[in-house]
C-alpha atoms as a PDB file:
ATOM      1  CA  UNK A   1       0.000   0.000   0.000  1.00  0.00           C
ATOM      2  CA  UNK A   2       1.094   2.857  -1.211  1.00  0.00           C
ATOM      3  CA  UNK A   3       2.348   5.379   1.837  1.00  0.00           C
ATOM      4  CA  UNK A   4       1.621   3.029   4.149  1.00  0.00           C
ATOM      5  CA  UNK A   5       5.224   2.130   5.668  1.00  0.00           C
ATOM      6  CA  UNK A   6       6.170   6.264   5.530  1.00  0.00           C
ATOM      7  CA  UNK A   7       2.821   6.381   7.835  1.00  0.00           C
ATOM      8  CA  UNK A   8       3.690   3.887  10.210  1.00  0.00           C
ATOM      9  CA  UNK A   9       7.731   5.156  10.316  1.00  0.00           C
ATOM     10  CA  UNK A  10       6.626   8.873  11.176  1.00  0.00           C
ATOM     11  CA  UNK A  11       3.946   8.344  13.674  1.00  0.00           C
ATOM     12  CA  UNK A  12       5.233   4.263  15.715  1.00  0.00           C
ATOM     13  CA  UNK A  13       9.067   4.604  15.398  1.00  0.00           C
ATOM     14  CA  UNK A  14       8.910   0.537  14.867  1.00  0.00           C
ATOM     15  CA  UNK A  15      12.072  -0.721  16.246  1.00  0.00           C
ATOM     16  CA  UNK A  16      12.588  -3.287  13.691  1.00  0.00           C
ATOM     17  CA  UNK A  17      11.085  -3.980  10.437  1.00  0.00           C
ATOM     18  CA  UNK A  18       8.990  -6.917  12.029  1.00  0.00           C
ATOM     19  CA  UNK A  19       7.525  -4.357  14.396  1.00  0.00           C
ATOM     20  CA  UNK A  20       7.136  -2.275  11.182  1.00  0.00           C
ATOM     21  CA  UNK A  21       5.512  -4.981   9.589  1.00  0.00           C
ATOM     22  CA  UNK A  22       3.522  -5.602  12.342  1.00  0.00           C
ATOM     23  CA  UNK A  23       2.494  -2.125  12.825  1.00  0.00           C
ATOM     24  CA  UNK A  24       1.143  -2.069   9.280  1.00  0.00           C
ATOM     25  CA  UNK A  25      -1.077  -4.950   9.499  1.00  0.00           C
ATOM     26  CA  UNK A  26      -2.801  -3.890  12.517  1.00  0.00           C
ATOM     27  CA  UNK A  27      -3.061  -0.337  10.172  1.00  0.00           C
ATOM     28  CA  UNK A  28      -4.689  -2.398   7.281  1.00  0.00           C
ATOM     29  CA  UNK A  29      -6.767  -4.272   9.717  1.00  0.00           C
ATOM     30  CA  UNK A  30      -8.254  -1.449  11.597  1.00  0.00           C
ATOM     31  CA  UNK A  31      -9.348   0.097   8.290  1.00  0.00           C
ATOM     32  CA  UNK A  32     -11.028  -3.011   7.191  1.00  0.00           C
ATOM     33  CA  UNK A  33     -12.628  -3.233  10.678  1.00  0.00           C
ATOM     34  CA  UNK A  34     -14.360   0.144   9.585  1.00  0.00           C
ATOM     35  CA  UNK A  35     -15.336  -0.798   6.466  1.00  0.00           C
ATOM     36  CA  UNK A  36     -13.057   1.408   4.765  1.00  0.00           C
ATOM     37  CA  UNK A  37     -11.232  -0.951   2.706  1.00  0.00           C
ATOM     38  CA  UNK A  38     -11.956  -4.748   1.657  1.00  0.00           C
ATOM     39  CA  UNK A  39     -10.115  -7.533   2.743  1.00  0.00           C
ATOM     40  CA  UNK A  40     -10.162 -10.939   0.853  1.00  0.00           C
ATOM     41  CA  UNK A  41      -9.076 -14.549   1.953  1.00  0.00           C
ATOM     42  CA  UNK A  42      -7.188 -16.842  -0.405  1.00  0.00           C
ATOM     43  CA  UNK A  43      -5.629 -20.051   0.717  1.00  0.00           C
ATOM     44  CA  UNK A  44      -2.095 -19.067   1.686  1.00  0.00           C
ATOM     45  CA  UNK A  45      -2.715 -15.247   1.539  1.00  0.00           C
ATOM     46  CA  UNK A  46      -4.881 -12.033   2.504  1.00  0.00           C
ATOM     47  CA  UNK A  47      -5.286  -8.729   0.319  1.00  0.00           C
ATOM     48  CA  UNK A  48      -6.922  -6.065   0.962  1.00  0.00           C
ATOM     49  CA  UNK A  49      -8.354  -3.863  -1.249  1.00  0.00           C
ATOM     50  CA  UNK A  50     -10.165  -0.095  -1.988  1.00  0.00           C
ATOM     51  CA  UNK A  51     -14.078  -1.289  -1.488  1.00  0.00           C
ATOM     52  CA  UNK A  52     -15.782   2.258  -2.661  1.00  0.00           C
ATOM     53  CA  UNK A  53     -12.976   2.173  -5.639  1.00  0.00           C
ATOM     54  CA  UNK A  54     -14.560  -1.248  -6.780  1.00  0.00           C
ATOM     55  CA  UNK A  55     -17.651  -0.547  -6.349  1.00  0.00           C
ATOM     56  CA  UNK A  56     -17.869   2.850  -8.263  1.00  0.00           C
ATOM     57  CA  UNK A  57     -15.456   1.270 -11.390  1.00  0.00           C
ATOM     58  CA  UNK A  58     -17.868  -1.381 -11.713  1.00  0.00           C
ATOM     59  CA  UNK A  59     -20.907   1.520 -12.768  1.00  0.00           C
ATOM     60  CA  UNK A  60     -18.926   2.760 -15.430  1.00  0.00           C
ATOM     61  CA  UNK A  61     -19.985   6.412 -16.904  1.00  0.00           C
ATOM     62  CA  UNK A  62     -23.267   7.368 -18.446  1.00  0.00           C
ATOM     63  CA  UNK A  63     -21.615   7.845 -21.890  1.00  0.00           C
ATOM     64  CA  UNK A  64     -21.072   4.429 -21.817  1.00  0.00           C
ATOM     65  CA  UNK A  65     -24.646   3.237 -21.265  1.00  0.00           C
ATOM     66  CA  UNK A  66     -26.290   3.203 -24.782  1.00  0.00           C
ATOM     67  CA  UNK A  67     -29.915   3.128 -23.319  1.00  0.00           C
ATOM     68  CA  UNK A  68     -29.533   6.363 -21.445  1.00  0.00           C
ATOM     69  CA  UNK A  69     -29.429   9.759 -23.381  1.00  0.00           C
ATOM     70  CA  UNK A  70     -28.152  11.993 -20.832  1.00  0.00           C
ATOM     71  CA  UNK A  71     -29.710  15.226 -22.734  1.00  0.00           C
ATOM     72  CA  UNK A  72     -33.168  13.963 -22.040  1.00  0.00           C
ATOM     73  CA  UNK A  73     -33.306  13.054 -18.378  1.00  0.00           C
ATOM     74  CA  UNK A  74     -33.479  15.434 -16.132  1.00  0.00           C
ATOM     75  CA  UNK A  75     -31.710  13.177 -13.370  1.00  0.00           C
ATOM     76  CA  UNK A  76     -28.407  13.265 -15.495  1.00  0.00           C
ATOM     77  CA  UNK A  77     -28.555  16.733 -16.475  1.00  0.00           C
ATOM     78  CA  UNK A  78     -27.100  18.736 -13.421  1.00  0.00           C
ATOM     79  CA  UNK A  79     -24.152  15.397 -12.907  1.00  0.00           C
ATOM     80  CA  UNK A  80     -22.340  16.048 -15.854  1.00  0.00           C
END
C-alpha cells in the first residue's frame, strides 16, 4: 500500500522492520474493521483492497450506457 510504511515510520518509530511490519497490518486491519477498505481470503494469503474504488469502477460512466441519453433526463442533467 502505497504510503503506508512512511505512515507507520513517522507516527510508531517501529524498532525493527517486524515491528514495522507488524504495525502495518494492525493499520490495514483497523481500516477493514471500519469498512473502509476490503479484505479478501485466499488459501495461503490475505489482500486487501479499496471497497468504494470497486464498487464505483464497476458503474462505469453514463456515456457508456447506450440506453440512457443523458440530454433527455433530467436526473443526469445537473451530474455532468
Amino acid at each position: 500500500v502505497a504510503g503506508l510504511p512512511e505512515l507507520v515510520a513517522a507516527r510508531m518509530k517501529p524498532a525493527s522492520p517486524g515491528e514495522a511490519a507488524t504495525t502495518m497490518e494492525f493499520v490495514l486491519e483497523a481500516l477493514h474493521q471500519n469498512s473502509l477498505i476490503g479484505k479478501d481470503f485466499a488459501e495461503s494469503a490475505t489482500s486487501y483492497s479499496d471497497m468504494m474504488g470497486s464498487m464505483l469502477s464497476s458503474l462505469g460512466s453514463i456515456e457508456d450506457d447506450d440506453d440512457v441519453d443523458p440530454e433527455d433526463d433530467d436526473f443526469y442533467r445537473g451530474r455532468r
